[in-house]
Protein backbone atom coordinates (compact mmCIF):
# COMPACT_ATOMS: atom_id res chain seq x y z
CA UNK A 1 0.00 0.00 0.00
CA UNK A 2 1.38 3.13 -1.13
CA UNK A 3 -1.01 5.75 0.51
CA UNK A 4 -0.08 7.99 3.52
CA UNK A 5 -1.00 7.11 6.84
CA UNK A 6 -3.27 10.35 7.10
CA UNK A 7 -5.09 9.20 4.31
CA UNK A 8 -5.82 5.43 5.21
CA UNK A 9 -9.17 4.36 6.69
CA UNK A 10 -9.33 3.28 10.26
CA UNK A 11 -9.59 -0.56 8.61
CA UNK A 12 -6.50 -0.06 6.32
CA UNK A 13 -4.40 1.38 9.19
CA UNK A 14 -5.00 -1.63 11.52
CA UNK A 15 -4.16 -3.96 8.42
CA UNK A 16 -1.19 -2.48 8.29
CA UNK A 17 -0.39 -1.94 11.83
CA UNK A 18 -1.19 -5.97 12.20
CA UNK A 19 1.15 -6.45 9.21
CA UNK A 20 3.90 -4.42 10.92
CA UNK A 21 3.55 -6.27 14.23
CA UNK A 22 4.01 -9.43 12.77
CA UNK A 23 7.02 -8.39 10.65
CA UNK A 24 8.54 -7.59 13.49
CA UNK A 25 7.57 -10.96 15.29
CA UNK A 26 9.04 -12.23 13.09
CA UNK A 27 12.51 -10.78 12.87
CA UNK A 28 12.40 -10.82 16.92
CA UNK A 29 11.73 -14.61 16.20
CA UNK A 30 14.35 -14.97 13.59
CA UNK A 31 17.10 -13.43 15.50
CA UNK A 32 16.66 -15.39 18.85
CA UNK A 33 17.33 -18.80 16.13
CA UNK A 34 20.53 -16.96 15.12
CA UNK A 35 21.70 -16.48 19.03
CA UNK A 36 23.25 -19.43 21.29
CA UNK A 37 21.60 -20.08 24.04
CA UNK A 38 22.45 -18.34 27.18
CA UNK A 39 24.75 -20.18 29.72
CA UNK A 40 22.41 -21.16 32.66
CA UNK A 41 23.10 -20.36 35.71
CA UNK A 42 20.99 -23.07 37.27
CA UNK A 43 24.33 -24.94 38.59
CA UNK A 44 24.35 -23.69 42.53
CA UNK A 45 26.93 -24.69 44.66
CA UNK A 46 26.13 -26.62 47.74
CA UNK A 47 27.65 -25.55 51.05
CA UNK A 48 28.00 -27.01 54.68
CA UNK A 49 26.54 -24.24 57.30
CA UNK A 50 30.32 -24.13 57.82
CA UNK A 51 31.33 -22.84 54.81
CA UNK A 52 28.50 -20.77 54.58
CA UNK A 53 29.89 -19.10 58.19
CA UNK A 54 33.33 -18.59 56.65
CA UNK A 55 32.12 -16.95 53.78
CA UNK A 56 29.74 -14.64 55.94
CA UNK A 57 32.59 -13.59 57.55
CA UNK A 58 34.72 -12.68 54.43
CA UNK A 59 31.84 -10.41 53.12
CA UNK A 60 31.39 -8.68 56.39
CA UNK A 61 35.29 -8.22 56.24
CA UNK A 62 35.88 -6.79 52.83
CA UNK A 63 32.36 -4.49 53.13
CA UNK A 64 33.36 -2.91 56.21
């Protein structure tokens, strides 16, 4: 469609709003393909109350 915006019925502009939208679905869609996934960071390390103490302490060391 080659008409100006201003000059587009209320029907045409949503058609082409719709169109845009999806367009850009797309390409959103396209480019997460394209990307590796992100490394997760799901992997938690499991501590003793222990080790959790000693590390308590380090952070209250170095913040004060």
């Amino acid at each position: 469609m080659n008409k100006p915006f201003h000059l587009m019925t209320p029907a045409e502009r949503t058609a082409l709003r719709i169109a845009q939208n999806r367009a850009i679905s797309e390409k959103i869609a396209e480019d997460k393909l394209q990307k590796p996934p992100a490394k997760s960071t799901g992997d938690y390390v499991r501590m003793t109350p222990e080790e959790r103490a000693k590390l308590a302490g380090l952070v209250r060391k170095v913040s004060s």
